[in-house]
N, C-alpha and C. Protein backbone atom coordinates (compact mmCIF):
# COMPACT_ATOMS: atom_id res chain seq x y z
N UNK A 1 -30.45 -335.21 -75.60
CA UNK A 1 -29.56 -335.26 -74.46
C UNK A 1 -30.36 -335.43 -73.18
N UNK A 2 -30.03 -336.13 -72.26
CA UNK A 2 -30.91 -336.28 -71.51
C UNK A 2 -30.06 -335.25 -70.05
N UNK A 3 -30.89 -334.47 -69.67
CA UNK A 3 -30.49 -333.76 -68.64
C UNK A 3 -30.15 -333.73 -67.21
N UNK A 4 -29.20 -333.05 -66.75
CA UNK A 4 -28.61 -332.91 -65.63
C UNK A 4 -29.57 -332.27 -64.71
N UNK A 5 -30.08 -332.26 -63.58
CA UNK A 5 -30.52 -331.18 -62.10
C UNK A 5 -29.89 -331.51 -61.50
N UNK A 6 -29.52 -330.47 -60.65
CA UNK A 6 -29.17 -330.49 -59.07
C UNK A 6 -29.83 -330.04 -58.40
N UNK A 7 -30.41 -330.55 -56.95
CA UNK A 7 -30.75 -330.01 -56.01
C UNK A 7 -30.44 -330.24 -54.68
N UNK A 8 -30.58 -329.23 -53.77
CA UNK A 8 -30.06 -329.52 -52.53
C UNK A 8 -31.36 -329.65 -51.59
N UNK A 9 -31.27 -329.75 -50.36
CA UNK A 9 -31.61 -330.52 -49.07
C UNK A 9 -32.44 -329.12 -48.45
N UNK A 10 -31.73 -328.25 -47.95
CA UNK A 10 -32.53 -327.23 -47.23
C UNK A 10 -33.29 -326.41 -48.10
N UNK A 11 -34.59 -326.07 -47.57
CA UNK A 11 -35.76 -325.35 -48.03
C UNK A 11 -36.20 -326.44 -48.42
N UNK A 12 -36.47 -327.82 -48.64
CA UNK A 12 -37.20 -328.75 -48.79
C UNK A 12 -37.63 -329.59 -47.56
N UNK A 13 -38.60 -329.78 -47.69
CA UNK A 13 -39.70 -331.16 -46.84
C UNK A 13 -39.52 -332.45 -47.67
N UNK A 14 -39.50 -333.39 -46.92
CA UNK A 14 -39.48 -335.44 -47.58
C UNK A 14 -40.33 -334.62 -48.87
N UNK A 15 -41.61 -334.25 -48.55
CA UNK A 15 -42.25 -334.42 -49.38
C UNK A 15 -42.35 -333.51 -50.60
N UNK A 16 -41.80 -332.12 -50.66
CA UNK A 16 -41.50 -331.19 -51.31
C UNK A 16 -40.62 -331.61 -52.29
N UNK A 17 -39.25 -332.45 -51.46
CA UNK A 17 -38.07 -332.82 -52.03
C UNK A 17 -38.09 -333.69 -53.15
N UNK A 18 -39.17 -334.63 -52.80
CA UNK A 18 -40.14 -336.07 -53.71
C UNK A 18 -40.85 -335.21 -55.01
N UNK A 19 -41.37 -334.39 -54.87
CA UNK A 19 -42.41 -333.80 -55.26
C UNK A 19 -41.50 -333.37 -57.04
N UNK A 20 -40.56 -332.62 -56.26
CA UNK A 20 -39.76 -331.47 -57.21
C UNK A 20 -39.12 -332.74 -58.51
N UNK A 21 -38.62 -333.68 -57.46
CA UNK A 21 -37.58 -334.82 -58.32
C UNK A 21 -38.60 -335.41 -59.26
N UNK A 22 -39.82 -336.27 -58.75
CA UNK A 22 -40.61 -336.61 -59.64
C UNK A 22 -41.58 -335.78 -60.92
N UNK A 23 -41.29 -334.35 -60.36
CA UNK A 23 -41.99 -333.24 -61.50
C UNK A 23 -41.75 -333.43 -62.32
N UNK A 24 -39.86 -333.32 -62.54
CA UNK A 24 -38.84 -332.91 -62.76
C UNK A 24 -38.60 -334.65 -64.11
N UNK A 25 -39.19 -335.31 -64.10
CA UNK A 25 -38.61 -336.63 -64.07
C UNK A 25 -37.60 -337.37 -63.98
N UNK A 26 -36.72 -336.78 -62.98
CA UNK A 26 -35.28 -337.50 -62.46
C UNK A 26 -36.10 -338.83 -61.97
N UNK A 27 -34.75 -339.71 -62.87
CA UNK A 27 -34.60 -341.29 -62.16
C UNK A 27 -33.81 -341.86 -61.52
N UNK A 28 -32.84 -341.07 -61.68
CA UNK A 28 -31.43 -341.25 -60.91
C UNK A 28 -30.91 -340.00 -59.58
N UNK A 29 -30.50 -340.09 -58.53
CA UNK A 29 -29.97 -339.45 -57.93
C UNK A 29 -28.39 -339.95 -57.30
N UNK A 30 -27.64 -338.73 -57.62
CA UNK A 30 -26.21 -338.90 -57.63
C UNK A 30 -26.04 -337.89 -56.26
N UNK A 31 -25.55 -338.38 -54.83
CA UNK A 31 -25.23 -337.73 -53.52
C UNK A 31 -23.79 -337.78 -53.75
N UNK A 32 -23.78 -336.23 -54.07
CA UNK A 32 -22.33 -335.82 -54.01
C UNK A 32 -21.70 -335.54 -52.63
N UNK A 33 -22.51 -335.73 -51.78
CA UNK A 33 -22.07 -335.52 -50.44
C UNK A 33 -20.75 -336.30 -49.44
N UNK A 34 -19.89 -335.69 -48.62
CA UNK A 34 -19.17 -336.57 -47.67
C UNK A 34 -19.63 -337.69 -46.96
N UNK A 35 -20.84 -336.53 -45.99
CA UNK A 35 -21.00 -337.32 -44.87
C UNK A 35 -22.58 -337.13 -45.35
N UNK A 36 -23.16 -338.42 -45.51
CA UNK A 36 -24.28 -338.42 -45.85
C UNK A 36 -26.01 -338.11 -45.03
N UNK A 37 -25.44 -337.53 -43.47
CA UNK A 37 -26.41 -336.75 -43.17
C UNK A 37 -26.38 -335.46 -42.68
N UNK A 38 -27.73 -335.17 -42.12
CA UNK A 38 -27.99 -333.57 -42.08
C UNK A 38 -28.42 -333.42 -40.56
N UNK A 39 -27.39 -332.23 -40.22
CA UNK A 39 -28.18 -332.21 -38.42
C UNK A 39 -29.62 -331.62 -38.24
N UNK A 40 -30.24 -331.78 -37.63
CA UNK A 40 -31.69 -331.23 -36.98
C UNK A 40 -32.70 -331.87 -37.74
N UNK A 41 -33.66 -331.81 -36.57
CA UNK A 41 -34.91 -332.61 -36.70
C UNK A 41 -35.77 -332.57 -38.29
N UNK A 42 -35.53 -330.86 -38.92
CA UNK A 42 -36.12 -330.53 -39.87
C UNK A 42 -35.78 -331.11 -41.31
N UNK A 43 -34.62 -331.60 -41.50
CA UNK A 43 -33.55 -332.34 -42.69
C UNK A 43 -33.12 -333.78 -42.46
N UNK A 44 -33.82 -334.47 -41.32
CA UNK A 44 -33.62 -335.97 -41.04
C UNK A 44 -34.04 -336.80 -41.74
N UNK A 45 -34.85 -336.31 -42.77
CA UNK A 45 -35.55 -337.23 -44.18
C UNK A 45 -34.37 -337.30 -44.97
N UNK A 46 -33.39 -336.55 -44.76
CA UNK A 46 -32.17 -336.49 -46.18
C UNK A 46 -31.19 -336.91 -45.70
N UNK A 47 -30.82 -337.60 -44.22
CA UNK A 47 -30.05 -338.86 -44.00
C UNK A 47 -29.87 -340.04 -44.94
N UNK A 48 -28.74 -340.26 -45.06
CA UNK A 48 -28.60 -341.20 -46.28
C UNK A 48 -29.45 -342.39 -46.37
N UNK A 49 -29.75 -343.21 -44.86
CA UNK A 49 -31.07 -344.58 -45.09
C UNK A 49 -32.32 -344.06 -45.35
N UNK A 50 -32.61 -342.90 -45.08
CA UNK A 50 -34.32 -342.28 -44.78
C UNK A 50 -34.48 -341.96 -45.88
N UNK A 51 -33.50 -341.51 -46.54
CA UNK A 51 -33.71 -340.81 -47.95
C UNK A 51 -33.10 -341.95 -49.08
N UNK A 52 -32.96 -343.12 -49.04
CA UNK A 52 -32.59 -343.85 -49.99
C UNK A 52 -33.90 -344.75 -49.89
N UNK A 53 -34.40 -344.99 -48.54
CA UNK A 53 -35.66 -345.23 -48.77
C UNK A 53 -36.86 -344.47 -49.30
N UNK A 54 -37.03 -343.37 -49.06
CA UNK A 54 -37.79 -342.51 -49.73
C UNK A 54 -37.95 -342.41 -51.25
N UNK A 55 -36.73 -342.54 -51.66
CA UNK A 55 -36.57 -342.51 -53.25
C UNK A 55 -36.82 -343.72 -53.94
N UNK A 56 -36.51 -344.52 -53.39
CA UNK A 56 -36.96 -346.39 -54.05
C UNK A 56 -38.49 -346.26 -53.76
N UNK A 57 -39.23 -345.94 -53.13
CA UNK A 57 -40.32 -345.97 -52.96
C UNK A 57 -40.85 -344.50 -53.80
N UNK A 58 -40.46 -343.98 -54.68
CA UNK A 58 -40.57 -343.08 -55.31
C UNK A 58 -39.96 -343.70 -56.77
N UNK A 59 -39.42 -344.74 -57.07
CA UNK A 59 -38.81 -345.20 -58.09
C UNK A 59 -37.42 -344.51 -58.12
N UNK A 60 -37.46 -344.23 -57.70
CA UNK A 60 -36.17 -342.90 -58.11
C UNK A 60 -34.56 -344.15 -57.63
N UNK A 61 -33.78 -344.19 -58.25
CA UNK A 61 -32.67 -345.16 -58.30
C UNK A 61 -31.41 -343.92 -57.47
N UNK A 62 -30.60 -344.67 -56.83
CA UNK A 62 -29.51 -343.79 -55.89
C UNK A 62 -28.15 -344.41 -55.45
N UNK A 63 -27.53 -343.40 -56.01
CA UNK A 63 -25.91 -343.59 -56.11
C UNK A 63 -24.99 -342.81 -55.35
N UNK A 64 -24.01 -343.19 -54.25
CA UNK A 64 -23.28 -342.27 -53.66
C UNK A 64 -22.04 -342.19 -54.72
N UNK A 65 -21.64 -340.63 -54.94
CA UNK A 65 -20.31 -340.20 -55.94
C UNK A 65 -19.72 -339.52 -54.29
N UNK A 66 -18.97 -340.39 -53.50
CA UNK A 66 -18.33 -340.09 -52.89
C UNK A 66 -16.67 -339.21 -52.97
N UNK A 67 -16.43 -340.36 -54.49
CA UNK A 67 -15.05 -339.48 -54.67
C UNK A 67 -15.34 -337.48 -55.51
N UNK A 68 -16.66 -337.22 -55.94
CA UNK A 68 -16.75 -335.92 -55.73
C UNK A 68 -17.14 -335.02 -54.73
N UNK A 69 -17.03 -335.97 -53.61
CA UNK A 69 -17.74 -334.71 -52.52
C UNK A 69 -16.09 -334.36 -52.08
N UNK A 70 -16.66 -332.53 -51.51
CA UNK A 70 -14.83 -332.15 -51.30
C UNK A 70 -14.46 -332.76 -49.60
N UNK A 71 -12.94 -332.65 -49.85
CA UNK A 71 -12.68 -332.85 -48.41
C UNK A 71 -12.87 -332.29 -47.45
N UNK A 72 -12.85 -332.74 -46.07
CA UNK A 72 -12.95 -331.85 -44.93
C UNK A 72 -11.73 -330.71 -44.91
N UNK A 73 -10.80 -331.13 -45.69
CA UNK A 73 -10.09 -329.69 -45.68
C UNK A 73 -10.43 -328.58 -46.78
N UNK A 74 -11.27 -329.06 -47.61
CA UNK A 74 -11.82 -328.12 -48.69
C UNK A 74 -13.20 -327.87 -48.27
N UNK A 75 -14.00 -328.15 -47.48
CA UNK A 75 -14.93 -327.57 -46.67
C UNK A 75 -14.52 -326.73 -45.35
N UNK A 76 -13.58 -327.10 -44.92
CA UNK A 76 -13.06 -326.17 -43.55
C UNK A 76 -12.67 -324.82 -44.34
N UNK A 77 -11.91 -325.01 -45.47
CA UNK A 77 -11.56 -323.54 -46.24
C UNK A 77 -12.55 -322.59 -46.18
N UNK A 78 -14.03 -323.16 -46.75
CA UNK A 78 -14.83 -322.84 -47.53
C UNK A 78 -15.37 -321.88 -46.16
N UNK A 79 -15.75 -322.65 -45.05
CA UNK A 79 -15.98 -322.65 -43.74
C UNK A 79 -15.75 -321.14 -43.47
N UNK A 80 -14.01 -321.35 -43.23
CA UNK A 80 -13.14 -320.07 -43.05
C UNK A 80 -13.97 -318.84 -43.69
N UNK A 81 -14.25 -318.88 -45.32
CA UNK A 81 -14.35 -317.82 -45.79
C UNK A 81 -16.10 -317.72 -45.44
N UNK A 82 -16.84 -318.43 -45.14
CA UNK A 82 -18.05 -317.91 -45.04
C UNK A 82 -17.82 -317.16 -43.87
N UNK A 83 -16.96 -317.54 -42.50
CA UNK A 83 -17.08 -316.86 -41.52
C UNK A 83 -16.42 -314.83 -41.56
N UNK A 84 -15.48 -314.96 -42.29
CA UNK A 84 -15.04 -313.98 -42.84
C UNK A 84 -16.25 -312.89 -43.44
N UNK A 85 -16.60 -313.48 -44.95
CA UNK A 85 -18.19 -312.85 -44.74
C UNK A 85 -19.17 -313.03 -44.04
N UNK A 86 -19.20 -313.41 -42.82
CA UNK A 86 -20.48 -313.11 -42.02
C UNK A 86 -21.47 -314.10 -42.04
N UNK A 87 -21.45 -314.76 -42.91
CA UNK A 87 -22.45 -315.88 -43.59
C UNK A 87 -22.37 -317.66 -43.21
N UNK A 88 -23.65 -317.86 -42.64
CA UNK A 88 -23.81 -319.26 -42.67
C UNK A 88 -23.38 -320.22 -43.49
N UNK A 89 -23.83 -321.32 -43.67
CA UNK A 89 -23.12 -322.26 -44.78
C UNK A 89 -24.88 -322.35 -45.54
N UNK A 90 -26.36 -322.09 -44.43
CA UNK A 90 -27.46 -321.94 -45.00
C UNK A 90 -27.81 -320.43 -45.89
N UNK A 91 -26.81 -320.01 -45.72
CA UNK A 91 -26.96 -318.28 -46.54
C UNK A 91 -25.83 -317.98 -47.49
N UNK A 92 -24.95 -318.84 -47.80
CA UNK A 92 -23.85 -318.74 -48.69
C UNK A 92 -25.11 -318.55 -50.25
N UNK A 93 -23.94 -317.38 -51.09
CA UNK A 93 -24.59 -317.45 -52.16
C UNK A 93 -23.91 -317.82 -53.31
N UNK A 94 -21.91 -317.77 -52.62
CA UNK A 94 -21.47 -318.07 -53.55
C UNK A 94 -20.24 -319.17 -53.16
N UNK A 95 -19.40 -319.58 -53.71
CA UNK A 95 -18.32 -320.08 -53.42
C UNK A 95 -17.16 -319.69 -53.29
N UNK A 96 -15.94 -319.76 -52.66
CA UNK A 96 -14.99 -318.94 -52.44
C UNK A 96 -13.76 -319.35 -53.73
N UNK A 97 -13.53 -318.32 -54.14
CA UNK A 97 -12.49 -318.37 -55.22
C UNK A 97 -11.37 -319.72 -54.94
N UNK A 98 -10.72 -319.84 -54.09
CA UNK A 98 -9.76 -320.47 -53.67
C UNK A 98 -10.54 -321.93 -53.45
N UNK A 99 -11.84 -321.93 -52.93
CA UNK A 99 -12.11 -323.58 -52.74
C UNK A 99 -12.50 -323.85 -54.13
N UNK A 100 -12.93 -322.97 -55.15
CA UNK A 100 -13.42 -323.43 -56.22
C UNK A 100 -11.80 -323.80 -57.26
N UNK A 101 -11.13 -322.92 -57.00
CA UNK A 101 -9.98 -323.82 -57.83
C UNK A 101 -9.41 -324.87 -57.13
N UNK A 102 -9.39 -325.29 -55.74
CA UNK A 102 -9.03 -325.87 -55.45
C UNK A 102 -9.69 -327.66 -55.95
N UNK A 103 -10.95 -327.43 -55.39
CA UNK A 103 -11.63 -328.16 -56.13
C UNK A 103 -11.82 -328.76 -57.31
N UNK A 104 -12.06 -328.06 -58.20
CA UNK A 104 -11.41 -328.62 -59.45
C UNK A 104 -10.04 -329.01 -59.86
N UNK A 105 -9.49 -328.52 -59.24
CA UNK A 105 -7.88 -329.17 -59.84
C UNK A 105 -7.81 -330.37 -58.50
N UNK A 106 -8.36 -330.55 -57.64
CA UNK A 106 -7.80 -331.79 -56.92
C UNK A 106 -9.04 -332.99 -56.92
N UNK A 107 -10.11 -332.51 -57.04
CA UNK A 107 -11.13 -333.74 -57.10
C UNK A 107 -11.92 -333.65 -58.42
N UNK A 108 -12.51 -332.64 -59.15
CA UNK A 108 -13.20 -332.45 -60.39
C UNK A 108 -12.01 -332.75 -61.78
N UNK A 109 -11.07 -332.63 -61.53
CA UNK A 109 -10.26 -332.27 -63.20
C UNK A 109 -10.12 -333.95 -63.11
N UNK A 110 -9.45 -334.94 -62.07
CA UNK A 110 -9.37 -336.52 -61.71
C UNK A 110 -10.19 -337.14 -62.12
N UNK A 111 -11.62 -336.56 -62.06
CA UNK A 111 -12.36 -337.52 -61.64
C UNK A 111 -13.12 -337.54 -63.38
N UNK A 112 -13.50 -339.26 -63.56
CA UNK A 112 -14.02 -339.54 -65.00
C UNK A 112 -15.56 -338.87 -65.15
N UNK A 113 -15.67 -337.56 -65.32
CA UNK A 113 -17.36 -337.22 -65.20
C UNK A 113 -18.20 -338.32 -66.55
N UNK A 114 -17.76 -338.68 -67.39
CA UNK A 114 -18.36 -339.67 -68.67
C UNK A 114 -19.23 -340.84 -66.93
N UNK A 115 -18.57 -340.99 -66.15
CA UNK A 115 -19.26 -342.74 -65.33
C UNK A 115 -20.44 -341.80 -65.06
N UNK A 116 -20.62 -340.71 -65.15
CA UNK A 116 -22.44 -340.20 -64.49
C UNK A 116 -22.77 -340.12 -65.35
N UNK A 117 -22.94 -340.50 -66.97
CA UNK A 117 -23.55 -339.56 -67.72
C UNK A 117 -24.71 -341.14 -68.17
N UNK A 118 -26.19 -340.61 -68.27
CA UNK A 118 -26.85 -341.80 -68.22
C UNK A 118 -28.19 -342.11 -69.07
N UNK A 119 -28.32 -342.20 -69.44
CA UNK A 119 -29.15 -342.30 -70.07
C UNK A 119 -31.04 -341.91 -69.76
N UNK A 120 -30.83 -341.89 -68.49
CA UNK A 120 -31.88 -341.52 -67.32
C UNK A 120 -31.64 -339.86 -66.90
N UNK A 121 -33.06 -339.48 -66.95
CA UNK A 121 -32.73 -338.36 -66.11
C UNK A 121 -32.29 -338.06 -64.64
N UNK A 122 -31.46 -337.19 -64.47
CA UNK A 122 -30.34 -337.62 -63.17
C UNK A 122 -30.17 -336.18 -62.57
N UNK A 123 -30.38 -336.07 -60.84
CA UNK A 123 -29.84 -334.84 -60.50
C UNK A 123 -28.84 -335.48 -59.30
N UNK A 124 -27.75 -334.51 -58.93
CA UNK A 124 -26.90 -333.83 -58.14
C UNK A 124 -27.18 -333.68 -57.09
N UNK A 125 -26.77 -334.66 -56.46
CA UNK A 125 -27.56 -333.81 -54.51
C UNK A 125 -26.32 -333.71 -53.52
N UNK A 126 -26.71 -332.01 -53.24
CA UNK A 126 -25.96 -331.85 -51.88
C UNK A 126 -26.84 -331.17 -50.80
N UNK A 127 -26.31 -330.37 -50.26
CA UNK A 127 -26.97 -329.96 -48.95
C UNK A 127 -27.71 -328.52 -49.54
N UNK A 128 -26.61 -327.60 -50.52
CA UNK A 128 -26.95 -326.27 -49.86
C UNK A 128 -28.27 -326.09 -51.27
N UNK A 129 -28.78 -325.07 -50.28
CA UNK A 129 -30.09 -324.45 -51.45
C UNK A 129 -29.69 -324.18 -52.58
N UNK A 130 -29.13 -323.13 -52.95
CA UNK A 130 -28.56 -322.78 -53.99
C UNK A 130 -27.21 -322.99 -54.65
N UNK A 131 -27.26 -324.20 -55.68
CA UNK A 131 -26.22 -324.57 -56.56
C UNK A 131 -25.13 -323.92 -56.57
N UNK A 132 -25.40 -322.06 -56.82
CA UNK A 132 -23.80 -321.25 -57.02
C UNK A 132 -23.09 -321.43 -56.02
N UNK A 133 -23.77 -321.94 -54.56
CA UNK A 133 -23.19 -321.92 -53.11
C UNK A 133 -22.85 -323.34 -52.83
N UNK A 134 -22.89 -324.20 -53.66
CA UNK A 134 -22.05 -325.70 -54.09
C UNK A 134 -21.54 -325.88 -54.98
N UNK A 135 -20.48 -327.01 -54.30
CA UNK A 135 -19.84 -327.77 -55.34
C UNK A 135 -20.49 -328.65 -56.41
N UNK A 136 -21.82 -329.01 -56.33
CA UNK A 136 -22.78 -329.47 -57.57
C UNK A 136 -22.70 -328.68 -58.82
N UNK A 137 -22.94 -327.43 -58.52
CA UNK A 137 -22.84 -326.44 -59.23
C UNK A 137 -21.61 -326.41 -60.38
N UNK A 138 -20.29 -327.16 -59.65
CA UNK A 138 -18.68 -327.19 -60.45
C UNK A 138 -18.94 -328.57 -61.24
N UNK A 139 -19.67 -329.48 -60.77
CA UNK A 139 -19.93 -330.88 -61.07
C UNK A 139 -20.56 -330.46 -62.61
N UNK A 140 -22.07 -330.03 -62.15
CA UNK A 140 -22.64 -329.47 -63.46
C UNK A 140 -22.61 -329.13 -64.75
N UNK A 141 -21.48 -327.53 -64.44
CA UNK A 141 -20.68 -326.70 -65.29
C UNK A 141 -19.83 -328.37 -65.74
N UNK A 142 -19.70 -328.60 -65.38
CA UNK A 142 -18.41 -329.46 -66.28
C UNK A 142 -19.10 -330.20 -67.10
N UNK A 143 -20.04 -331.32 -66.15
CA UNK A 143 -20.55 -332.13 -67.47
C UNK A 143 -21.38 -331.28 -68.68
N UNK A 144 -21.80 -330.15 -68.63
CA UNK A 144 -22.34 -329.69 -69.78
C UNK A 144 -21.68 -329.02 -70.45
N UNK A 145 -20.59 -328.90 -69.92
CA UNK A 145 -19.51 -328.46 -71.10
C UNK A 145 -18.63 -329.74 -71.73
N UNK A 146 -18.47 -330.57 -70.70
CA UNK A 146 -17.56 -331.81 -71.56
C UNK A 146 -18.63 -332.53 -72.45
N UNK A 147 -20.03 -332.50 -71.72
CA UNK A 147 -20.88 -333.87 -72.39
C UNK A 147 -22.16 -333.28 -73.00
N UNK A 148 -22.33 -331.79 -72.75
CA UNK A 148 -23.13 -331.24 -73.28
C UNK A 148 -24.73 -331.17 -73.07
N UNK A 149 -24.67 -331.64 -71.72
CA UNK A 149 -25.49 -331.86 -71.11
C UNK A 149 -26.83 -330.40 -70.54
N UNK A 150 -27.66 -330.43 -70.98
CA UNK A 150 -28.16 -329.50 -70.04
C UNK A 150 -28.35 -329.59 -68.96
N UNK A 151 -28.17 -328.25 -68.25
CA UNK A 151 -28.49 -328.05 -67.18
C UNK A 151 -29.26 -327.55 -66.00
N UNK A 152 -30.27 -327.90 -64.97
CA UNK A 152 -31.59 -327.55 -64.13
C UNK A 152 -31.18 -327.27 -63.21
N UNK A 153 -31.19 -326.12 -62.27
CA UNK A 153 -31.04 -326.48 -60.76
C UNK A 153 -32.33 -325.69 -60.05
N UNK A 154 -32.69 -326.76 -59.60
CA UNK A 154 -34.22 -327.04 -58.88
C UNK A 154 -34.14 -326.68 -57.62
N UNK A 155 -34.89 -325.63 -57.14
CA UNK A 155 -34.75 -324.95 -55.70
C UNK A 155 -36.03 -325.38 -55.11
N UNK A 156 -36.52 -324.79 -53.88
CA UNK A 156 -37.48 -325.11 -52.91
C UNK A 156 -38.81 -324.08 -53.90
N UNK A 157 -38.73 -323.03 -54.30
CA UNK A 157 -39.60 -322.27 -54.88
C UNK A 157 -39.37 -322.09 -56.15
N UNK A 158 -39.19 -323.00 -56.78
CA UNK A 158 -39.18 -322.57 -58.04
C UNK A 158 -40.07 -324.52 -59.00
């Protein structure tokens, strides 16, 4: 079976980020993301041109899965409840009950997860550090339960 990673954007450098994917031997990267960049000077490598160049020049092949990134109204939810707990969207550890069903029943249960499954090793990219605190994380869980896929999620220290 050839395996699934996800990883996200913060706690990584261009070159950290390169580093982990090519360890890792991902050939494919799937940006589950909306809006395909990141504010501040420190995450401007993971703008969608900077970082599609980065990866071709890394071999690494790149695909936007636009129809899985959630909506701005399923991120404003999410929003809501981090502010509730106190928590950034860079310190979330988990996901909020309500965006996670929401999510799956309006964009994950629709959507054909079989068109990602590849023959190449392939990770998941969104923003946040830790997978449990994304929707990659729901992406994941699914294909390795529908397709049996294993599953990696590749952090800044690990």
């Amino acid at each position: 079976m050839t395996p699934i990673a996800t990883i996200g954007v913060y706690g990584f450098t261009a070159e950290t980020f390169l580093s982990k994917l090519t360890d890792e031997g991902v050939e494919l990267l799937l940006d589950l993301r909306q809006r395909r960049g990141v504010r501040g000077p420190d995450y401007s490598w993971a703008n969608s041109v900077r970082l599609q160049h980065a990866l071709a020049a890394a071999d690494i092949a790149y695909r936007h899965v636009k129809a899985l990134a959630p909506t701005t109204e399923l991120r404003h939810l999410q929003y809501r409840e981090d502010d509730r707990q106190g928590v950034g969207k860079r310190n979330r550890v988990a996901l909020a009950p309500e965006y996670t069903e929401r999510y799956t029943r309006e964009i994950l249960d629709p959507f054909d997860l079989g068109t990602l499954v590849s023959p190449h090793p392939t990770a998941l990219l969104c923003v946040e550090r830790d997978a449990e605190a994304c929707h990659r994380s729901l992406v994941a869980v699914r294909l390795h339960a529908t397709h049996g896929l294993p599953v990696t999620n590749l952090r800044p220290d690990r």
